[in-house]
PDB file of N, CA and C in Angstrom:
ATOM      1  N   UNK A   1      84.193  36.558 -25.077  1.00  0.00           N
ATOM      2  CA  UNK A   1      84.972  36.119 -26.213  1.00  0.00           C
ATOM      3  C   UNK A   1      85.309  37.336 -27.063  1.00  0.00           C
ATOM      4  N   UNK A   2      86.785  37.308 -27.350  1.00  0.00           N
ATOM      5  CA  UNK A   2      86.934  38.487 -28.136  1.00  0.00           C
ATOM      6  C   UNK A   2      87.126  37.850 -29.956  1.00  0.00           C
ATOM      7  N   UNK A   3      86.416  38.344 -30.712  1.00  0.00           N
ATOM      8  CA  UNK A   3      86.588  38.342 -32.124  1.00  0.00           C
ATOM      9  C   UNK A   3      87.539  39.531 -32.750  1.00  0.00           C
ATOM     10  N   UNK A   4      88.297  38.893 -33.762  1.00  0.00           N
ATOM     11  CA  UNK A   4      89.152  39.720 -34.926  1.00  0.00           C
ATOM     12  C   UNK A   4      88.775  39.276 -36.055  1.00  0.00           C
ATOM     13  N   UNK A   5      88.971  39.887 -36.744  1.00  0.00           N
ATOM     14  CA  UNK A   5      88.814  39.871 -38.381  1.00  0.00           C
ATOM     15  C   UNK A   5      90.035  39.726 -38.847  1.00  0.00           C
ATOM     16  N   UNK A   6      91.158  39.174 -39.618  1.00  0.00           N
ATOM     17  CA  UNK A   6      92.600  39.259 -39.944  1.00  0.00           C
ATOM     18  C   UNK A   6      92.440  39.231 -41.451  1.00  0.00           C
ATOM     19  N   UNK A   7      92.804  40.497 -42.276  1.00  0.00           N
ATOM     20  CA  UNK A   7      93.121  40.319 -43.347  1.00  0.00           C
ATOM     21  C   UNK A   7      94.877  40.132 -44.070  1.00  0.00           C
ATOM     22  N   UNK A   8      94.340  39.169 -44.973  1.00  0.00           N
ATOM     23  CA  UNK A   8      95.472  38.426 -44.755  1.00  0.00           C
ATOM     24  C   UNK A   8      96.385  38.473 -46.693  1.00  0.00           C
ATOM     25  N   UNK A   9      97.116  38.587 -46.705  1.00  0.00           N
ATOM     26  CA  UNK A   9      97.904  38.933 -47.979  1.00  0.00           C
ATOM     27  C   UNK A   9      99.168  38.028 -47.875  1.00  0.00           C
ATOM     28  N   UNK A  10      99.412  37.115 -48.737  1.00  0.00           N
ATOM     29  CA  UNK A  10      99.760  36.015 -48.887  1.00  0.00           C
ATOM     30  C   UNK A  10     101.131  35.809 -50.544  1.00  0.00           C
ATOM     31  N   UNK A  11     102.024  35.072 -50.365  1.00  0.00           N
ATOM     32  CA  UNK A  11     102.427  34.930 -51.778  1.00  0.00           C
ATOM     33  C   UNK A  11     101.390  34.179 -52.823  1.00  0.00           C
ATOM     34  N   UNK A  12     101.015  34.394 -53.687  1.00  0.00           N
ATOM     35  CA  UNK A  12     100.033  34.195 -54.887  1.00  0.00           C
ATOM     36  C   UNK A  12     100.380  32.719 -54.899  1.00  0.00           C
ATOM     37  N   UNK A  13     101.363  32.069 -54.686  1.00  0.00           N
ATOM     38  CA  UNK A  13     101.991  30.690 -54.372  1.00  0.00           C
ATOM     39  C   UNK A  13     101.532  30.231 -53.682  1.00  0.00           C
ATOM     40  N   UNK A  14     101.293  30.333 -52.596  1.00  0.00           N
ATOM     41  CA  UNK A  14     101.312  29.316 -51.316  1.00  0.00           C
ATOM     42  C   UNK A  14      99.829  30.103 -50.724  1.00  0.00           C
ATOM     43  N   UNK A  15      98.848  30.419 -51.357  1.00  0.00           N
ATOM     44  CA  UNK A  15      97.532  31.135 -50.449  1.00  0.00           C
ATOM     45  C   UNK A  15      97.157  29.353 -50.623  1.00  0.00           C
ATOM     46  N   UNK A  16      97.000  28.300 -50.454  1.00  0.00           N
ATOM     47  CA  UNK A  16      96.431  27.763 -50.454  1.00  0.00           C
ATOM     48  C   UNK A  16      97.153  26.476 -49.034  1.00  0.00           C
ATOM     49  N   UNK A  17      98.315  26.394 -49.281  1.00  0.00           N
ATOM     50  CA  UNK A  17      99.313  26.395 -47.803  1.00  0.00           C
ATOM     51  C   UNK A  17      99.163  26.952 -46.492  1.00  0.00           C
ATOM     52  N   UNK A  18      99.333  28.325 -47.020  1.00  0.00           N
ATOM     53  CA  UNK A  18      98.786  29.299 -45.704  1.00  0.00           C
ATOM     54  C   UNK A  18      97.805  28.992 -45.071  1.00  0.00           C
ATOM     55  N   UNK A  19      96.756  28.818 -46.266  1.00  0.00           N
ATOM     56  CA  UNK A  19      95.415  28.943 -45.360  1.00  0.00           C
ATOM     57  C   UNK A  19      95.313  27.670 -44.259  1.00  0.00           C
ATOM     58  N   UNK A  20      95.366  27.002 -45.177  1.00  0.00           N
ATOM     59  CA  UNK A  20      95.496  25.189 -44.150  1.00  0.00           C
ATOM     60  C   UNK A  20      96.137  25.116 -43.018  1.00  0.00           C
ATOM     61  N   UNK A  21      97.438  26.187 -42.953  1.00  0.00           N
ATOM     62  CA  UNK A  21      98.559  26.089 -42.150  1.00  0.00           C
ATOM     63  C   UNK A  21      98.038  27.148 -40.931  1.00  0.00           C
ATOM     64  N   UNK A  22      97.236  28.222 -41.509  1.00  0.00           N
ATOM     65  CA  UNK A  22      96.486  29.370 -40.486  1.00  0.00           C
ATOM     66  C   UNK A  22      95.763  28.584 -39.401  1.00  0.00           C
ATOM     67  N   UNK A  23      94.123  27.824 -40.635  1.00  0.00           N
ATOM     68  CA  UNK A  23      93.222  27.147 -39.755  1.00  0.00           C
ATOM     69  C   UNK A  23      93.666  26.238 -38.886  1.00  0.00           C
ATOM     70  N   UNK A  24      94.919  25.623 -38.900  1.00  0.00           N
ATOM     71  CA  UNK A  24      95.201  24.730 -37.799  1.00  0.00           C
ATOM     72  C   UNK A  24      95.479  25.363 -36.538  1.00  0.00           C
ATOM     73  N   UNK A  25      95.735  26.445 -36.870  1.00  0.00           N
ATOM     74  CA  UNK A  25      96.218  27.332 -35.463  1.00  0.00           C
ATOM     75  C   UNK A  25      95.050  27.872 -34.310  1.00  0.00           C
ATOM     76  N   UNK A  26      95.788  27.318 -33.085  1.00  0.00           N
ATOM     77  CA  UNK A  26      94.205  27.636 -31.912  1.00  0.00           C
ATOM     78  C   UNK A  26      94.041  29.008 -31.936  1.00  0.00           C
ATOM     79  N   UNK A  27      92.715  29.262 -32.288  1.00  0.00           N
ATOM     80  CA  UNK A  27      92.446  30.551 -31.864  1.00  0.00           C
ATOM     81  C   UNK A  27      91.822  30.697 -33.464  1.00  0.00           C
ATOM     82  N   UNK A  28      92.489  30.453 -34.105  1.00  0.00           N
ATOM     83  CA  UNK A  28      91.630  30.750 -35.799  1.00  0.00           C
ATOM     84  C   UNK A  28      90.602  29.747 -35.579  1.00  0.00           C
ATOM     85  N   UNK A  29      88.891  30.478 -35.896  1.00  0.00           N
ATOM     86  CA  UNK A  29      88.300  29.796 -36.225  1.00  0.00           C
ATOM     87  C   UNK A  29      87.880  29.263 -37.358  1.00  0.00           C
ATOM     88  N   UNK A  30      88.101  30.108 -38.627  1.00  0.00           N
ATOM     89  CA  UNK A  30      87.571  30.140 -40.060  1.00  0.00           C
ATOM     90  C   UNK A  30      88.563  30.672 -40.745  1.00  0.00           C
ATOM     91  N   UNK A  31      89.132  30.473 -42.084  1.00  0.00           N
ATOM     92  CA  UNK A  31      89.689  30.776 -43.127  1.00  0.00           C
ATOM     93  C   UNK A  31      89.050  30.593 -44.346  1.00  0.00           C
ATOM     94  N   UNK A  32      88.831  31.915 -45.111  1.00  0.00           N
ATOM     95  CA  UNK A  32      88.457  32.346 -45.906  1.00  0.00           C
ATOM     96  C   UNK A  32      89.880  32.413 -47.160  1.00  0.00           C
ATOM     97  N   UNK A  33      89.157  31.738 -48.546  1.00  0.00           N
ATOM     98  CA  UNK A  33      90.269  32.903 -49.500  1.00  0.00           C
ATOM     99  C   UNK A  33      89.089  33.379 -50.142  1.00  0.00           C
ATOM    100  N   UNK A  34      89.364  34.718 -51.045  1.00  0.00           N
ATOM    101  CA  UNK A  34      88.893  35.587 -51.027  1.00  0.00           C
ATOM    102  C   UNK A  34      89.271  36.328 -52.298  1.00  0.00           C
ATOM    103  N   UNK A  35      88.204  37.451 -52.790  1.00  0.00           N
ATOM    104  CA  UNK A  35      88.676  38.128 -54.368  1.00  0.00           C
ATOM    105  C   UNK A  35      89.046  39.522 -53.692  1.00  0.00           C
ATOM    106  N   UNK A  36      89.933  40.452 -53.749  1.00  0.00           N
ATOM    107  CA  UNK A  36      89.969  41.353 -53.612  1.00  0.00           C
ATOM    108  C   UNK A  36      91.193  42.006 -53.062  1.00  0.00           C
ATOM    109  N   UNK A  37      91.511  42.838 -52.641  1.00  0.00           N
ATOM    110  CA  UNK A  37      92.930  43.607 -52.373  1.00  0.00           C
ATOM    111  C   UNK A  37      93.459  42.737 -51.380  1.00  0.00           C
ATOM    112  N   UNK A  38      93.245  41.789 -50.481  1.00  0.00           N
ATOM    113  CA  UNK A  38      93.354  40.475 -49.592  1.00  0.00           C
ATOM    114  C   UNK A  38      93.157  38.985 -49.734  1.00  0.00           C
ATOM    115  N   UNK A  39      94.379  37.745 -50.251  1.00  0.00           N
ATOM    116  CA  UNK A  39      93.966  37.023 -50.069  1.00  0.00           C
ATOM    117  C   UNK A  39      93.214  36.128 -49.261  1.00  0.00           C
ATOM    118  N   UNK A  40      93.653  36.132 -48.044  1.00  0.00           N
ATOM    119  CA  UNK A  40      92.661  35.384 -46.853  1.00  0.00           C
ATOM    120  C   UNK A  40      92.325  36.388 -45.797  1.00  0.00           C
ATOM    121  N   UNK A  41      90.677  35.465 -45.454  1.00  0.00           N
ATOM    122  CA  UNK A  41      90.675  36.134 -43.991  1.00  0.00           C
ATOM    123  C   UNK A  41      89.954  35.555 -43.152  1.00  0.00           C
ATOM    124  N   UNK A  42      91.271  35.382 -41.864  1.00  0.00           N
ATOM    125  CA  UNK A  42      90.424  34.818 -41.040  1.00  0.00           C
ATOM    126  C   UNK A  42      89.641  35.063 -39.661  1.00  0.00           C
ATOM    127  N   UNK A  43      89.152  34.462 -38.772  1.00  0.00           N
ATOM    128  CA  UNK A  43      88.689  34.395 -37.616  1.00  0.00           C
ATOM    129  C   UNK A  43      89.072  34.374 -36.578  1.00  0.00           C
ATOM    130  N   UNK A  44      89.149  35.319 -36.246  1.00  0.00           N
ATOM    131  CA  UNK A  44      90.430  34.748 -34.835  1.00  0.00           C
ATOM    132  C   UNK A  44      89.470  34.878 -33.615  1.00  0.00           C
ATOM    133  N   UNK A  45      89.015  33.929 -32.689  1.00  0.00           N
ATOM    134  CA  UNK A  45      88.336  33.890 -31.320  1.00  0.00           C
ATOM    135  C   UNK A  45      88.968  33.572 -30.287  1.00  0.00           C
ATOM    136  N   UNK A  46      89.590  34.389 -29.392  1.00  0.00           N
ATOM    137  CA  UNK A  46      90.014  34.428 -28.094  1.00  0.00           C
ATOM    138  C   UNK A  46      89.852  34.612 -26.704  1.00  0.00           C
ATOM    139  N   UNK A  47      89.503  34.394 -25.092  1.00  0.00           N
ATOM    140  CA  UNK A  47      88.904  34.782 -24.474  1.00  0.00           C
ATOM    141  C   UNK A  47      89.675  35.752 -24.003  1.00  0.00           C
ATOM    142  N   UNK A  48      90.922  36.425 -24.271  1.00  0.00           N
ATOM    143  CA  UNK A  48      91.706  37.371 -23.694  1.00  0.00           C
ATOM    144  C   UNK A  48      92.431  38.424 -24.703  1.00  0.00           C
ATOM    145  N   UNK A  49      92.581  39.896 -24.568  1.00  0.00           N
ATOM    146  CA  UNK A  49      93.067  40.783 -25.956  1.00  0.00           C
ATOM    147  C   UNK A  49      94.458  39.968 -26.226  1.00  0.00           C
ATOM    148  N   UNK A  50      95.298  39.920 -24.820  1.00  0.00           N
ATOM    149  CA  UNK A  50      96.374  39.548 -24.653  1.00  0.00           C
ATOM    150  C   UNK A  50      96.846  38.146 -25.595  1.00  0.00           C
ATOM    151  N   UNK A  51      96.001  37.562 -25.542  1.00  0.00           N
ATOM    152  CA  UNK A  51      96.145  36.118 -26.552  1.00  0.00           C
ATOM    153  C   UNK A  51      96.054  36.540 -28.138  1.00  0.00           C
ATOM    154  N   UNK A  52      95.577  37.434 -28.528  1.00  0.00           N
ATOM    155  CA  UNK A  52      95.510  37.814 -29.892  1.00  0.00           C
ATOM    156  C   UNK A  52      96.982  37.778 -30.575  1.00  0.00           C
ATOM    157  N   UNK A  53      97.287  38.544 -29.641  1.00  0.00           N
ATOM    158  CA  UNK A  53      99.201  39.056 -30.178  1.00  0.00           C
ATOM    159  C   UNK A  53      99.448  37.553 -30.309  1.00  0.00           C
ATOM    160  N   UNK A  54      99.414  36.715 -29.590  1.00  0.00           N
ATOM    161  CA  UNK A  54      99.855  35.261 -29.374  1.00  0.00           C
ATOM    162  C   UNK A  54      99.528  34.500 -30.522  1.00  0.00           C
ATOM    163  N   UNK A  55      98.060  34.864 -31.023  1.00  0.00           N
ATOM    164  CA  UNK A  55      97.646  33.980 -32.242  1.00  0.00           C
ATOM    165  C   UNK A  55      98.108  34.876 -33.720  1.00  0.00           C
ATOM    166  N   UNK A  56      97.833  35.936 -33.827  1.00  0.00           N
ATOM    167  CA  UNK A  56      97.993  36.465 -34.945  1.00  0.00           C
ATOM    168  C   UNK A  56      99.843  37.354 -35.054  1.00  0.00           C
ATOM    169  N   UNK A  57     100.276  37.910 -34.315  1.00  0.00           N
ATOM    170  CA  UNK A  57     101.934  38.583 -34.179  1.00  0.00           C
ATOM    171  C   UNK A  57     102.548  37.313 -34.156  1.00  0.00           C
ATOM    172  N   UNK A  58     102.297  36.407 -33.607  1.00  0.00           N
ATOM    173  CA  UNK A  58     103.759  35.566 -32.890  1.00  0.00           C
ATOM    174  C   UNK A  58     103.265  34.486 -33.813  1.00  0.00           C
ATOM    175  N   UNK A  59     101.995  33.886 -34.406  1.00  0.00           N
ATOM    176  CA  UNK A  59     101.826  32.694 -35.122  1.00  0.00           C
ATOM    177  C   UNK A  59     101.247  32.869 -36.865  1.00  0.00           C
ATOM    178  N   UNK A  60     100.221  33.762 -36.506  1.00  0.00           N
ATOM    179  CA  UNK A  60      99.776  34.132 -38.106  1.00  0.00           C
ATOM    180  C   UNK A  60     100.438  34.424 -38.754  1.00  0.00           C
ATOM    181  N   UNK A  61     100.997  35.587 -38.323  1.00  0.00           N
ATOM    182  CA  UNK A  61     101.927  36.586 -39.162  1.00  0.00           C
ATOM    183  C   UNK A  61     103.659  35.533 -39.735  1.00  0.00           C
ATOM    184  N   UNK A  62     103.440  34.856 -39.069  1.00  0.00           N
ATOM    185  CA  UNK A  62     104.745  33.798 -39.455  1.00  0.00           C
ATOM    186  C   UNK A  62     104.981  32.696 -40.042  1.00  0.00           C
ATOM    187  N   UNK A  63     103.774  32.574 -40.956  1.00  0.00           N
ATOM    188  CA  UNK A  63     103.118  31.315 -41.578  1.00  0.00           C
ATOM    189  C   UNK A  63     104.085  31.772 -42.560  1.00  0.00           C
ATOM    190  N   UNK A  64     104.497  30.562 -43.397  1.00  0.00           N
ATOM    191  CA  UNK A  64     105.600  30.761 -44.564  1.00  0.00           C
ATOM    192  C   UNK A  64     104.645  30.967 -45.362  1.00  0.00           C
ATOM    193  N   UNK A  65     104.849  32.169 -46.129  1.00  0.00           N
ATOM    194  CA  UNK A  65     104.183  32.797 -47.598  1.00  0.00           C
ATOM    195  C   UNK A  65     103.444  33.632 -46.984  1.00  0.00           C
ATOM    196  N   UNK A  66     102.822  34.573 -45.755  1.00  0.00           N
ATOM    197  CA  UNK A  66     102.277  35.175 -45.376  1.00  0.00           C
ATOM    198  C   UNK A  66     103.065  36.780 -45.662  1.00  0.00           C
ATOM    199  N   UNK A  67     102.439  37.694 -45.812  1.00  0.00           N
ATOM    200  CA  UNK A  67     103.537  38.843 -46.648  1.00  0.00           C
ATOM    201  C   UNK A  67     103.125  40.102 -45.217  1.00  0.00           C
ATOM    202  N   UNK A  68     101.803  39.828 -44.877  1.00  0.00           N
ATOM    203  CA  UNK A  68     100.921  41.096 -43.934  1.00  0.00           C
ATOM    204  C   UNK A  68      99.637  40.795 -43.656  1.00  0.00           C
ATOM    205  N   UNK A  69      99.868  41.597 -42.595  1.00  0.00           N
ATOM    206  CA  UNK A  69      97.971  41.064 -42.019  1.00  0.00           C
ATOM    207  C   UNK A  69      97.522  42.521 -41.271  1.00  0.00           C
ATOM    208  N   UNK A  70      96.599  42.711 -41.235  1.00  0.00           N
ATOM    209  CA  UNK A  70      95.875  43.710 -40.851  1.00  0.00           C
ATOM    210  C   UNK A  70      94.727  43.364 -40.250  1.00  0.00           C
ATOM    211  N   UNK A  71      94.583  43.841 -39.136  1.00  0.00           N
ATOM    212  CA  UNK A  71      93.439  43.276 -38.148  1.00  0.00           C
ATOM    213  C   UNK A  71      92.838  44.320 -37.621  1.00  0.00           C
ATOM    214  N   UNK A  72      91.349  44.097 -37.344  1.00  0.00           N
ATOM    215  CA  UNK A  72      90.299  44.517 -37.048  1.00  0.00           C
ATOM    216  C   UNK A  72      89.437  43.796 -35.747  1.00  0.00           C
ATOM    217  N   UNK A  73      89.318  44.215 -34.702  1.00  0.00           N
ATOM    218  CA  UNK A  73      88.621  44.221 -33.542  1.00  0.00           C
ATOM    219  C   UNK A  73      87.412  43.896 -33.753  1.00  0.00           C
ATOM    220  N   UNK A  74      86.257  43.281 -33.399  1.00  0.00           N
ATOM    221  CA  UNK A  74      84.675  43.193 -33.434  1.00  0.00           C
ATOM    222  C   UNK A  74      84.466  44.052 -31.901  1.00  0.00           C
ATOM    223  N   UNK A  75      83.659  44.956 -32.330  1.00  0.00           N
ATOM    224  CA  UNK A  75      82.939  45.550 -30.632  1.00  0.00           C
ATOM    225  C   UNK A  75      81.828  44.774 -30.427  1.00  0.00           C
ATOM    226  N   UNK A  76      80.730  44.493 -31.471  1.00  0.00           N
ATOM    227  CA  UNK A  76      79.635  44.006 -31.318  1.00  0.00           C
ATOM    228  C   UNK A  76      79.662  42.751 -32.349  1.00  0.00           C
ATOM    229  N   UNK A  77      78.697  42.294 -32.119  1.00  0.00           N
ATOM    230  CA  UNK A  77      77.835  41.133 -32.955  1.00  0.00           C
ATOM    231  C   UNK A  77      76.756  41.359 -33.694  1.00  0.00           C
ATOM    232  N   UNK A  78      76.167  41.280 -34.702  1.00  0.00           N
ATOM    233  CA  UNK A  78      74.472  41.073 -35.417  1.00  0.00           C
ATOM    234  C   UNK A  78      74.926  39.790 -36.514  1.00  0.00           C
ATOM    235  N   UNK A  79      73.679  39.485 -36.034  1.00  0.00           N
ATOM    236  CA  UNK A  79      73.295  38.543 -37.101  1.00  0.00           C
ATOM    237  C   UNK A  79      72.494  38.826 -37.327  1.00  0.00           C
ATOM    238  N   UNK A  80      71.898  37.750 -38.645  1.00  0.00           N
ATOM    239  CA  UNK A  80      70.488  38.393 -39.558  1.00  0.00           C
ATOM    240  C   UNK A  80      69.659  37.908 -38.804  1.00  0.00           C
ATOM    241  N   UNK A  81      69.605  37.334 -37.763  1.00  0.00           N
ATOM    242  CA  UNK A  81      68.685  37.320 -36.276  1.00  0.00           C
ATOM    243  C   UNK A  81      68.320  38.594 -36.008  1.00  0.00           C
ATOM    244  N   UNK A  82      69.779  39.298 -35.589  1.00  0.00           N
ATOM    245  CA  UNK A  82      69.693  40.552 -34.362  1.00  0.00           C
ATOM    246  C   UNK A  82      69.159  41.990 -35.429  1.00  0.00           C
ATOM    247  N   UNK A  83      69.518  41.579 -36.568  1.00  0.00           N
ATOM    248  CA  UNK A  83      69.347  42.737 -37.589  1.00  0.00           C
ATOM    249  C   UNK A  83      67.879  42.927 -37.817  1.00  0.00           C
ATOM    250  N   UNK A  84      67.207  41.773 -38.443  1.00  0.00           N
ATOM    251  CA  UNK A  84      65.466  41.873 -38.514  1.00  0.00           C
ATOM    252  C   UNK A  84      65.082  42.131 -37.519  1.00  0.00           C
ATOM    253  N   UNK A  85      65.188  42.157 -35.958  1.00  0.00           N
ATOM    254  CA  UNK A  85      64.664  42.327 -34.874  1.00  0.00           C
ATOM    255  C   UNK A  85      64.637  43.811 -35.025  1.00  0.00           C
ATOM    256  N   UNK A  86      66.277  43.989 -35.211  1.00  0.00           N
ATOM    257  CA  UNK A  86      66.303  45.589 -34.793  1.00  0.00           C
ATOM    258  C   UNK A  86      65.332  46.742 -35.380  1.00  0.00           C
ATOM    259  N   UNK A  87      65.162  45.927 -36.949  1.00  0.00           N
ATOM    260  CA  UNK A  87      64.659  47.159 -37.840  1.00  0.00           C
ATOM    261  C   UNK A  87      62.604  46.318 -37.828  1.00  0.00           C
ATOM    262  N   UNK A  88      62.861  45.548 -37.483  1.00  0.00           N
ATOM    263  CA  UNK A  88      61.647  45.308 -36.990  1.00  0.00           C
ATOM    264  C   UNK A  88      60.452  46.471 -36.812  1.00  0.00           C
ATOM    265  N   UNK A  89      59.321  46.463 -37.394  1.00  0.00           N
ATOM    266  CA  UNK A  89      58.318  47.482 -37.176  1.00  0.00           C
ATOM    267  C   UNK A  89      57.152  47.095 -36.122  1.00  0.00           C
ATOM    268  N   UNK A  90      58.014  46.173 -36.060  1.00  0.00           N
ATOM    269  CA  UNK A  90      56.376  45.662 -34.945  1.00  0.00           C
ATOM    270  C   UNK A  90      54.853  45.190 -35.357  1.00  0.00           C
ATOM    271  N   UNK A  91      54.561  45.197 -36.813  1.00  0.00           N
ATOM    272  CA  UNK A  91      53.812  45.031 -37.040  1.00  0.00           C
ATOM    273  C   UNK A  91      53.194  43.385 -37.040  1.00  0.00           C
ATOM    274  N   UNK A  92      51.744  43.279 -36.933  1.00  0.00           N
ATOM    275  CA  UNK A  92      51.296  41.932 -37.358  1.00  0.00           C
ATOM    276  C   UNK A  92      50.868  41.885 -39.101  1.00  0.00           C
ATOM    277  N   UNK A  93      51.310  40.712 -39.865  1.00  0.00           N
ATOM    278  CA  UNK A  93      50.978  40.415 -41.126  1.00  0.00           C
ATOM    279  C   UNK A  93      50.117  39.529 -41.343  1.00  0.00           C
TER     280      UNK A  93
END
């Protein structure tokens, strides 16, 4: 499974349109709005790179009120599972 991160910048109008109109789309799993230089961001899970362009170029990016998106690749995974393990000392308490 490939993960993206999509940050998402929106008309100040319609971030609340968008988002509804994003999450319906296959391949977004989660929509976020958000404080900061980006109104939304979402999830994009795909089993192919090739499908990305498909969900985010050809469908995200064309949501009415959507202004730009900027996306980010996941190489890996941690969770606060994989994270305490890692830094884990081994010790007994």
């Amino acid at each position: 499974m490939i993960t993206a991160i999509v940050l998402i910048e929106t008309d100040v109008d319609r971030i609340p349109e968008a988002a509804e109109r994003i999450a319906e789309i296959e391949g977004v799993s989660e929509v976020y709005s958000v404080a900061g230089d980006v109104d939304l961001v979402a999830l994009v899970r795909v089993r192919e790179h090739e499908h990305l362009a498909d969900v985010i170029a050809d469908t995200v990016s064309k949501v009415p009120g959507v202004r730009q998106t900027k996306t980010f690749i996941a190489f890996r995974t941690y969770s606060r599972h994989d994270l305490e393990s890692a830094f884990s000392l081994g010790l007994d308490s």
